[in-house]
Each structure stands twice: as structure tokens, then as C-alpha cells.
C-alpha atoms as a PDB file:
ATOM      1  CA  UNK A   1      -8.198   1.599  11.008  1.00  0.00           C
ATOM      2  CA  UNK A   2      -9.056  -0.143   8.050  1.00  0.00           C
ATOM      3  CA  UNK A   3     -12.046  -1.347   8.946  1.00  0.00           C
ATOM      4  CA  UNK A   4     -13.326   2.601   9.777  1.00  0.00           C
ATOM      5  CA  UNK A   5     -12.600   3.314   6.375  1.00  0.00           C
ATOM      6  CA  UNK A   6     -14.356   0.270   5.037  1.00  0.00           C
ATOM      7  CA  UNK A   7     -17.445   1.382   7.435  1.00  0.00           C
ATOM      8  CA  UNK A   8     -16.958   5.148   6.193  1.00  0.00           C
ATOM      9  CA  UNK A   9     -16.662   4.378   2.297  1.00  0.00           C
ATOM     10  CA  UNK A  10     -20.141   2.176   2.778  1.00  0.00           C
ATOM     11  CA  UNK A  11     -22.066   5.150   4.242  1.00  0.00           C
ATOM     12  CA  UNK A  12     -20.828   7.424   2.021  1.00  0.00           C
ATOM     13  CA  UNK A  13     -22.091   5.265  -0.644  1.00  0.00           C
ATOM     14  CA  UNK A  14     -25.323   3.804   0.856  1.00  0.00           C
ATOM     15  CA  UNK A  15     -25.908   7.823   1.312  1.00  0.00           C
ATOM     16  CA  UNK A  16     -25.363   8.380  -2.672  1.00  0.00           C
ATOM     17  CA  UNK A  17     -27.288   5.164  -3.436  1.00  0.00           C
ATOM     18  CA  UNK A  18     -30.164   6.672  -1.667  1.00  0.00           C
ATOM     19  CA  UNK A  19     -29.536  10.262  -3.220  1.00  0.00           C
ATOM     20  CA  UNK A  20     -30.056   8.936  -6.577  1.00  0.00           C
ATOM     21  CA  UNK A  21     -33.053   6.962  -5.644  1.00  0.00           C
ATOM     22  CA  UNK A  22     -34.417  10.271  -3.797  1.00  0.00           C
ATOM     23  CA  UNK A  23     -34.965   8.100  -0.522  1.00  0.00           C
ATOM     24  CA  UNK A  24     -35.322   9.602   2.856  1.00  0.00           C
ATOM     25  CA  UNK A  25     -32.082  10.399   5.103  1.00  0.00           C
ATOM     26  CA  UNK A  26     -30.018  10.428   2.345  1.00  0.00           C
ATOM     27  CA  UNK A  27     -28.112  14.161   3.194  1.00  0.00           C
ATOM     28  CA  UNK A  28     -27.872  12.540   6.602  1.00  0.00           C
ATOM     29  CA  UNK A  29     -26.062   9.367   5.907  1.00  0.00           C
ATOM     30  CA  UNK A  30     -23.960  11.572   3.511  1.00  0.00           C
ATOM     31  CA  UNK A  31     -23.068  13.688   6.216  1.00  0.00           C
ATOM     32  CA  UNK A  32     -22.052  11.236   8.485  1.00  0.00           C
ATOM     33  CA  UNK A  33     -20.113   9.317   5.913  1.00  0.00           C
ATOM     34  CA  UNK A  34     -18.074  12.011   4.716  1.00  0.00           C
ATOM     35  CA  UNK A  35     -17.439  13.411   8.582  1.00  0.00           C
ATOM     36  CA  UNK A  36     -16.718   9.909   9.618  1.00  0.00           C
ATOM     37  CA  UNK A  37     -14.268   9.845   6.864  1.00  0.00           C
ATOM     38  CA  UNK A  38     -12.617  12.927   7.490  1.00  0.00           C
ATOM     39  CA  UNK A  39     -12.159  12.204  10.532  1.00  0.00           C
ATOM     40  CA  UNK A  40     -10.224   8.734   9.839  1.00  0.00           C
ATOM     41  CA  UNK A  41      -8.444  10.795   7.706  1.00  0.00           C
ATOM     42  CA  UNK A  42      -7.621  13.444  10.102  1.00  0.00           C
ATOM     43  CA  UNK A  43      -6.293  10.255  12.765  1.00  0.00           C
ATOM     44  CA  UNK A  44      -4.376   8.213   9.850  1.00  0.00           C
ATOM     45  CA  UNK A  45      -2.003  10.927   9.538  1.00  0.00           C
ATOM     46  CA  UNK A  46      -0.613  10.755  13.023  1.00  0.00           C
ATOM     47  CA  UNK A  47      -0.221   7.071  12.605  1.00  0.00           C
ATOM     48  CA  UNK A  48       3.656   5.381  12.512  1.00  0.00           C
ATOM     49  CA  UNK A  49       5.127   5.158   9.170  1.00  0.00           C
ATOM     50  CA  UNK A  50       4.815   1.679   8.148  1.00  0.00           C
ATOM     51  CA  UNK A  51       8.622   0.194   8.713  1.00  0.00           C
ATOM     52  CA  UNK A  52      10.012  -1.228   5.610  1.00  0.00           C
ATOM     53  CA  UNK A  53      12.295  -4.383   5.800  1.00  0.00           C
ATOM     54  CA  UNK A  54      15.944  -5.091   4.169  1.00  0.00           C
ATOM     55  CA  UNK A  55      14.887  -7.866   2.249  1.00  0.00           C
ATOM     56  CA  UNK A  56      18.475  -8.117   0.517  1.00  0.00           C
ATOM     57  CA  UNK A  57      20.124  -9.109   4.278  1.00  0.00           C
ATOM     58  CA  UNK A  58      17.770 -12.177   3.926  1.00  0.00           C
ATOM     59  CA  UNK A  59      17.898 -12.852   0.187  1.00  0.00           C
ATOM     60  CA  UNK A  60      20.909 -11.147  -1.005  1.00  0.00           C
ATOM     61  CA  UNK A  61      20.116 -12.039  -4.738  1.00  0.00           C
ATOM     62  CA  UNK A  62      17.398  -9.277  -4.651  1.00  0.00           C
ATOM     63  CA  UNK A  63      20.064  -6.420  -4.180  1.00  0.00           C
ATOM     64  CA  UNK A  64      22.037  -7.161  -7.302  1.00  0.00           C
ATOM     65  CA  UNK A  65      22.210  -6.076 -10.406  1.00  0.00           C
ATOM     66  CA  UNK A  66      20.263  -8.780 -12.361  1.00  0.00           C
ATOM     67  CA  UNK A  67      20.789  -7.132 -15.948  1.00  0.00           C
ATOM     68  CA  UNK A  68      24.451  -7.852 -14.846  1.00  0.00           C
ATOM     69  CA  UNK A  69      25.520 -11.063 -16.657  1.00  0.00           C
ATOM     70  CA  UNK A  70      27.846 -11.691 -13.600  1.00  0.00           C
ATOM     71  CA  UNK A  71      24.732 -11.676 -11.476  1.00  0.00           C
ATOM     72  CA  UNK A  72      22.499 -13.784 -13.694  1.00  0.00           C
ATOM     73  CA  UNK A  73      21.607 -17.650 -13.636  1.00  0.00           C
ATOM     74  CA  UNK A  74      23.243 -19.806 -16.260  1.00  0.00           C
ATOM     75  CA  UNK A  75      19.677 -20.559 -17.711  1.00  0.00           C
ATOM     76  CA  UNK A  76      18.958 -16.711 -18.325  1.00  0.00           C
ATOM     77  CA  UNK A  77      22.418 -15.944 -19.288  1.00  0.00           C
ATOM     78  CA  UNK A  78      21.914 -18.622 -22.382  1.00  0.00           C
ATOM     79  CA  UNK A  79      18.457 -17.168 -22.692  1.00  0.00           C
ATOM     80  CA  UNK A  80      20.196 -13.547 -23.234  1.00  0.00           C
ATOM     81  CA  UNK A  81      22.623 -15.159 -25.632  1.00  0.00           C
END
């Protein structure tokens, strides 16, 4: 998918480029730009969520409370002192 919207996004702007420069088939790469990106967008949204990961089972120091001095290292609790 994200290579569609990579090849979407260029027409789109390859199509403004050439409105500005009043080229020919400008409306027409426009057109199929913005259709090719609506339609990416139409087919991202029935895509799977993207599945997030416990990081704190496999480094349990990022689920604690660092401001806790308890849960600090001795180098940042003398830094806090």
C-alpha cells in the first residue's frame, strides 16, 4: 500500500506541476491522481489495525514510573538531588 500512495501523491503533483505551467493533460493526470488516491484511501480503511506490542514484558523498566525515585538509576537520582 505504501507504495500506491507514493505513486498517487506523484501524479497528483506532476498534475499540479503541469497546471501551473499550463502544460497539456494536466486536468487528466489530476484526475487520475486524485481517483487513484481515493481509491487507496477507500481500501486502507478495511486494512488490519496495526498490532501494537507489550514492550514492558520484554523491558520491564519501560512500564515504571521513572519520575519515581524508587524507579530511577543511582546516576539520575544524584542528578535530581
Amino acid at each position: 500500500m505504501p507504495k500506491l500512495y507514493g505513486w498517487g501523491a506523484a501524479i497528483v503533483i506532476l498534475g499540479a506541476l503541469f497546471k501551473i505551467e499550463h502544460l497539456p493533460f494536466a486536468s487528466e493526470m489530476l484526475i487520475v491522481g486524485l481517483g487513484m488516491e481515493a481509491i487507496i484511501f477507500f481500501f486502507s480503511a478495511f486494512e488490519k489495525p496495526h498490532e501494537e506490542y507489550e514492550w514492558e514484558r520484554a523491558y520491564p523498566e519501560l512500564g515504571h514510573d521513572m519520575t519515581d525515585p524508587a524507579n530511577m538509576s543511582p546516576a539520575q537520582q544524584l542528578d535530581e538531588a
